[in-house]
C-alpha atoms as a PDB file:
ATOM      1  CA  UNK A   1     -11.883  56.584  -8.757  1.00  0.00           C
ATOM      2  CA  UNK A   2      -9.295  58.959  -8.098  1.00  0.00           C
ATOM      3  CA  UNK A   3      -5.600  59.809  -8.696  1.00  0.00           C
ATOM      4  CA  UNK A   4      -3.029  58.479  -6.251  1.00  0.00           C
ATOM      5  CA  UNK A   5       0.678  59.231  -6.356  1.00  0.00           C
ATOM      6  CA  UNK A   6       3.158  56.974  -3.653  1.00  0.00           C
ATOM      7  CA  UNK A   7       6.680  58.971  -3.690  1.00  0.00           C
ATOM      8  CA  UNK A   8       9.627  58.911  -1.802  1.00  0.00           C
ATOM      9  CA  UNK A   9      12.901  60.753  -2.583  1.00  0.00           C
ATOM     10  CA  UNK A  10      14.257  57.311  -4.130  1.00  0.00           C
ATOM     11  CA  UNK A  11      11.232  56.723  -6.298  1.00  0.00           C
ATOM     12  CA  UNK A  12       7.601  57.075  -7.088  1.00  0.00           C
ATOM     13  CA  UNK A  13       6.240  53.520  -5.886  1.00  0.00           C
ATOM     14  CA  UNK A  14       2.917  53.948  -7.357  1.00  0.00           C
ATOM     15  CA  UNK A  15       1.251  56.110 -10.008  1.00  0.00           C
ATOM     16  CA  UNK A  16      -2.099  55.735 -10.918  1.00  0.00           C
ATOM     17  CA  UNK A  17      -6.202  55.211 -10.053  1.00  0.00           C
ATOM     18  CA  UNK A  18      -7.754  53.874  -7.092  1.00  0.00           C
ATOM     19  CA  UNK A  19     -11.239  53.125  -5.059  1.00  0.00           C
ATOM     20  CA  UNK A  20      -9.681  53.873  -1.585  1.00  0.00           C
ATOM     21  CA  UNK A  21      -6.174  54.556  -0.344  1.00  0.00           C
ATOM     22  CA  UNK A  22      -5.829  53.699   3.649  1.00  0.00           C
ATOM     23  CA  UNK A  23      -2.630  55.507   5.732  1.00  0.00           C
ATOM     24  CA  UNK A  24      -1.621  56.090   9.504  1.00  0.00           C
ATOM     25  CA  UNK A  25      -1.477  59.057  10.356  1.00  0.00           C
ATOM     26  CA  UNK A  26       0.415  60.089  13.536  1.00  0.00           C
ATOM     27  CA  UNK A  27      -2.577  62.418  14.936  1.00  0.00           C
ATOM     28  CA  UNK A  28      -5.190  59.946  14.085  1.00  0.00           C
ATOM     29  CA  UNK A  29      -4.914  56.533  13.769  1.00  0.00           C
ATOM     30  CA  UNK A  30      -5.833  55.313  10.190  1.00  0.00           C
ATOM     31  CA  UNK A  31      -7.946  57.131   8.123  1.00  0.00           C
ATOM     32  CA  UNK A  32      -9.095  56.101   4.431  1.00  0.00           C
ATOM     33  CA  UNK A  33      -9.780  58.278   1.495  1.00  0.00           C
ATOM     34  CA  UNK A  34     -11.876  58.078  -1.102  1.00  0.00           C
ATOM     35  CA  UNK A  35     -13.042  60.400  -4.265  1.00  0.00           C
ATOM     36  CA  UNK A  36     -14.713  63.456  -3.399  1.00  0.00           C
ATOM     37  CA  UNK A  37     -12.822  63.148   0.403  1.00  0.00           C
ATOM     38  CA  UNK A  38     -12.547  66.851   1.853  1.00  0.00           C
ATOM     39  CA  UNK A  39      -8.912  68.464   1.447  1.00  0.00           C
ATOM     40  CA  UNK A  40      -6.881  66.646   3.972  1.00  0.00           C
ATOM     41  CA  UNK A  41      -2.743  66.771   4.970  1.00  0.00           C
ATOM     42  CA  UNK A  42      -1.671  64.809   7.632  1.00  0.00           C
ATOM     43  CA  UNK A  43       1.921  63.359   8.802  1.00  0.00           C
ATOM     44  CA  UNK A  44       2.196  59.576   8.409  1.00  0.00           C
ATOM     45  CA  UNK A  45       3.549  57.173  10.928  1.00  0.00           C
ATOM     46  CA  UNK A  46       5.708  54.709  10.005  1.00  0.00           C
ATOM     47  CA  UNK A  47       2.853  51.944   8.824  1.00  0.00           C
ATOM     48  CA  UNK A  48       1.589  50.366   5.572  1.00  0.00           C
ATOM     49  CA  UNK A  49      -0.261  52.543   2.850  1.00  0.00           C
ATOM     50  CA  UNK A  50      -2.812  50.420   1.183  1.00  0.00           C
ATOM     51  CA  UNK A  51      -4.084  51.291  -2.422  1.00  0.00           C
ATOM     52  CA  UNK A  52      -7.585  49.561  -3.121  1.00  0.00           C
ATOM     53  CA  UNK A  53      -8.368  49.519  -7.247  1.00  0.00           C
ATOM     54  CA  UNK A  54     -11.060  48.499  -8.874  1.00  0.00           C
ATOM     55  CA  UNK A  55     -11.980  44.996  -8.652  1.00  0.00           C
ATOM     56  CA  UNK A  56     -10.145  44.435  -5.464  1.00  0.00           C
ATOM     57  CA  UNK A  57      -6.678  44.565  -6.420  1.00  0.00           C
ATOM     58  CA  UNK A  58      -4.383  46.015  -3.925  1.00  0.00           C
ATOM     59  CA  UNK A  59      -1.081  47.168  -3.746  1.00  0.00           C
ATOM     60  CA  UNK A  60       0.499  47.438   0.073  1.00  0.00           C
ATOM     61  CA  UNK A  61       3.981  49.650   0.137  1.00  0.00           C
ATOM     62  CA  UNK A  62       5.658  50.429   3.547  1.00  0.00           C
ATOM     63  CA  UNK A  63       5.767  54.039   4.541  1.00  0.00           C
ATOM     64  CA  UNK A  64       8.419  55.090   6.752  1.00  0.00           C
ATOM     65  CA  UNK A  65       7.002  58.776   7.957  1.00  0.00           C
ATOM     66  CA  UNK A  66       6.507  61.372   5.684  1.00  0.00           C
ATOM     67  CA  UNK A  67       2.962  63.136   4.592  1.00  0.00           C
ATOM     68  CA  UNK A  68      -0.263  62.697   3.125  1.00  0.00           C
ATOM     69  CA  UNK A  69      -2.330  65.398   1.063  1.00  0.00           C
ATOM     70  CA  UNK A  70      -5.640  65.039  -0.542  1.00  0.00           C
ATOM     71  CA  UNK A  71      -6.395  68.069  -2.711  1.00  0.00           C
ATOM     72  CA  UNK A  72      -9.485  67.830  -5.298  1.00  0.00           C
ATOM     73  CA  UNK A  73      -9.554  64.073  -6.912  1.00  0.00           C
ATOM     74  CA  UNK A  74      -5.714  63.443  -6.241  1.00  0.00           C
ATOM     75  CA  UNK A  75      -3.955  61.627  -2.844  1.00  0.00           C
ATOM     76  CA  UNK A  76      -0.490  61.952  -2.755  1.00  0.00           C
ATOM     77  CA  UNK A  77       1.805  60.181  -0.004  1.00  0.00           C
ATOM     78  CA  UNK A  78       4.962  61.781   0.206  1.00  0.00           C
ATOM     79  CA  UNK A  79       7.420  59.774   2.290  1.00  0.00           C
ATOM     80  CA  UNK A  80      10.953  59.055   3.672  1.00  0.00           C
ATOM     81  CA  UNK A  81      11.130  55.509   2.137  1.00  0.00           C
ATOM     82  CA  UNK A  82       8.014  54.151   0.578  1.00  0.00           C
ATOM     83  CA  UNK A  83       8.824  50.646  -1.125  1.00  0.00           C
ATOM     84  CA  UNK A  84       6.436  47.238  -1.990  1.00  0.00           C
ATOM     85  CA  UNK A  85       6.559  43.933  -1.206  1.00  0.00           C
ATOM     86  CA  UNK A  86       8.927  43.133  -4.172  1.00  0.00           C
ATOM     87  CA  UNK A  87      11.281  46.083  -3.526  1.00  0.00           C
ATOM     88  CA  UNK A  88      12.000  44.921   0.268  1.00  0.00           C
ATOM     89  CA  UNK A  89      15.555  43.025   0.602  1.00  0.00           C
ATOM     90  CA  UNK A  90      14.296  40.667   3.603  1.00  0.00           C
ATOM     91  CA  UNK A  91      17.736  39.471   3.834  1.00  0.00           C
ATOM     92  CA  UNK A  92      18.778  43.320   4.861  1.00  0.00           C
ATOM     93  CA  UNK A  93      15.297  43.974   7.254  1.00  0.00           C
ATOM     94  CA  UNK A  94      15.690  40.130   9.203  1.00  0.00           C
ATOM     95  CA  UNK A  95      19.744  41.248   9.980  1.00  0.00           C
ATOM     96  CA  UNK A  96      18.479  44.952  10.828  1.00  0.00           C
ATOM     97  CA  UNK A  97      15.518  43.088  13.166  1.00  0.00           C
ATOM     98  CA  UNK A  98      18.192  41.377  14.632  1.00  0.00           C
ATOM     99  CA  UNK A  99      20.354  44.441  15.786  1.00  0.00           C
ATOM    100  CA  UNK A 100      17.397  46.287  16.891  1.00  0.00           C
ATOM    101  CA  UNK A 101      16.129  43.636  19.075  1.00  0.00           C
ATOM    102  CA  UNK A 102      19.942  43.277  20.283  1.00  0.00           C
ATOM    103  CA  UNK A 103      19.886  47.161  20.960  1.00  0.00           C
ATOM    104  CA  UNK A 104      17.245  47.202  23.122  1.00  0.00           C
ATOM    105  CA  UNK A 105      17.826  44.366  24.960  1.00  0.00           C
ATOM    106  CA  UNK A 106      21.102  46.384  25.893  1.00  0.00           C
ATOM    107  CA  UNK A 107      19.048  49.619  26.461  1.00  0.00           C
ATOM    108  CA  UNK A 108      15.614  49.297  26.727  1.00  0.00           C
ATOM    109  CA  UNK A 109      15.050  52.924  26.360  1.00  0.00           C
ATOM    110  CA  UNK A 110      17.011  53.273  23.511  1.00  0.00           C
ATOM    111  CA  UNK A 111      14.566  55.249  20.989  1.00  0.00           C
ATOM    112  CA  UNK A 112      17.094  54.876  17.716  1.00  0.00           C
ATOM    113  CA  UNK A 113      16.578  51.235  18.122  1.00  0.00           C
ATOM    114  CA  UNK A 114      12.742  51.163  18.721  1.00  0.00           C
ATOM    115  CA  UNK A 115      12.619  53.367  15.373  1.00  0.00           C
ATOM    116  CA  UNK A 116      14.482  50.642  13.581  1.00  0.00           C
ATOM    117  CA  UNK A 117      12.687  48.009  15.231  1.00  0.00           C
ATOM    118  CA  UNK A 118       9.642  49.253  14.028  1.00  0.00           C
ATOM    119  CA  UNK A 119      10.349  49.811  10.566  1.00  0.00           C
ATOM    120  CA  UNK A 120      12.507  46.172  10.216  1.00  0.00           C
ATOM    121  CA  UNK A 121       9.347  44.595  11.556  1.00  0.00           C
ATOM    122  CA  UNK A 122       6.722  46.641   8.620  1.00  0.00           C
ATOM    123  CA  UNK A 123       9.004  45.601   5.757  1.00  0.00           C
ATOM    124  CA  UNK A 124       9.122  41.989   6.836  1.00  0.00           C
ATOM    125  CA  UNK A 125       5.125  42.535   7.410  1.00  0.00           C
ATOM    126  CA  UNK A 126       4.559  43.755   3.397  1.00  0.00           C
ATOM    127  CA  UNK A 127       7.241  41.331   2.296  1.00  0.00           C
ATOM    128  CA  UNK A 128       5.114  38.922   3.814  1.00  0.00           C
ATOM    129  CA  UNK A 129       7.621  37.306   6.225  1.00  0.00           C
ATOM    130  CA  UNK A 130       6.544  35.980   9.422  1.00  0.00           C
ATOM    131  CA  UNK A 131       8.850  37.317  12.543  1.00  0.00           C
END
């Protein structure tokens, strides 16, 4: 077990112990920590964070960028926006599907809207809405 921290300027999401915390990292791919991992930072894409406890229980929170650190017996996600399943409005990330998808059917290239796109489609993911 080891200390894990989920924060975002908003709020801290998560404070407590864990077995395993998984993350995407924008260099890497996804990478999972446990105790005893080597000192790690690494910017995060805009993905789910999973914390594993003991006995199975997990909590999933959607990170939107930001970083991870692992220092000693401690993992702490730093991010944008992190936020759980019962913090997303679903209302709010359908319409803002909807207006990204519209975006870039206007402009295909249109990076602002892929972002949103993206990050619409993760918090309907954690809240556990099919698309």
């Amino acid at each position: 077990m080891f200390d894990v921290q989920v924060v975002s300027p908003e709020a801290v999401s998560y404070t407590g112990e864990a077995e395993m915390v998984i993350a995407r990292t924008m260099e890497g791919g996804d990478i999972a920590f446990q105790a005893g991992h080597v000192p790690f930072i690494g910017a995060l894409a805009v993905w789910s964070v999973e914390v594993l406890k003991e006995g199975g229980e997990r909590d999933v929170f959607a990170v939107h960028r930001g970083f991870v650190q692992v220092s000693g017996n401690e993992v702490t996600i730093l991010s944008d926006v992190s936020e759980s399943a019962a913090e997303i409005d679903v209302a709010r990330a359908q319409a803002a599907l909807g207006r990204a998808q519209e975006a870039l059917r206007a402009d295909a290239d249109d990076e602002d809207a892929a972002a949103a796109l993206a990050r619409a489609e993760l918090r309907l993911r954690i809240a556990g809405v099919t698309n």
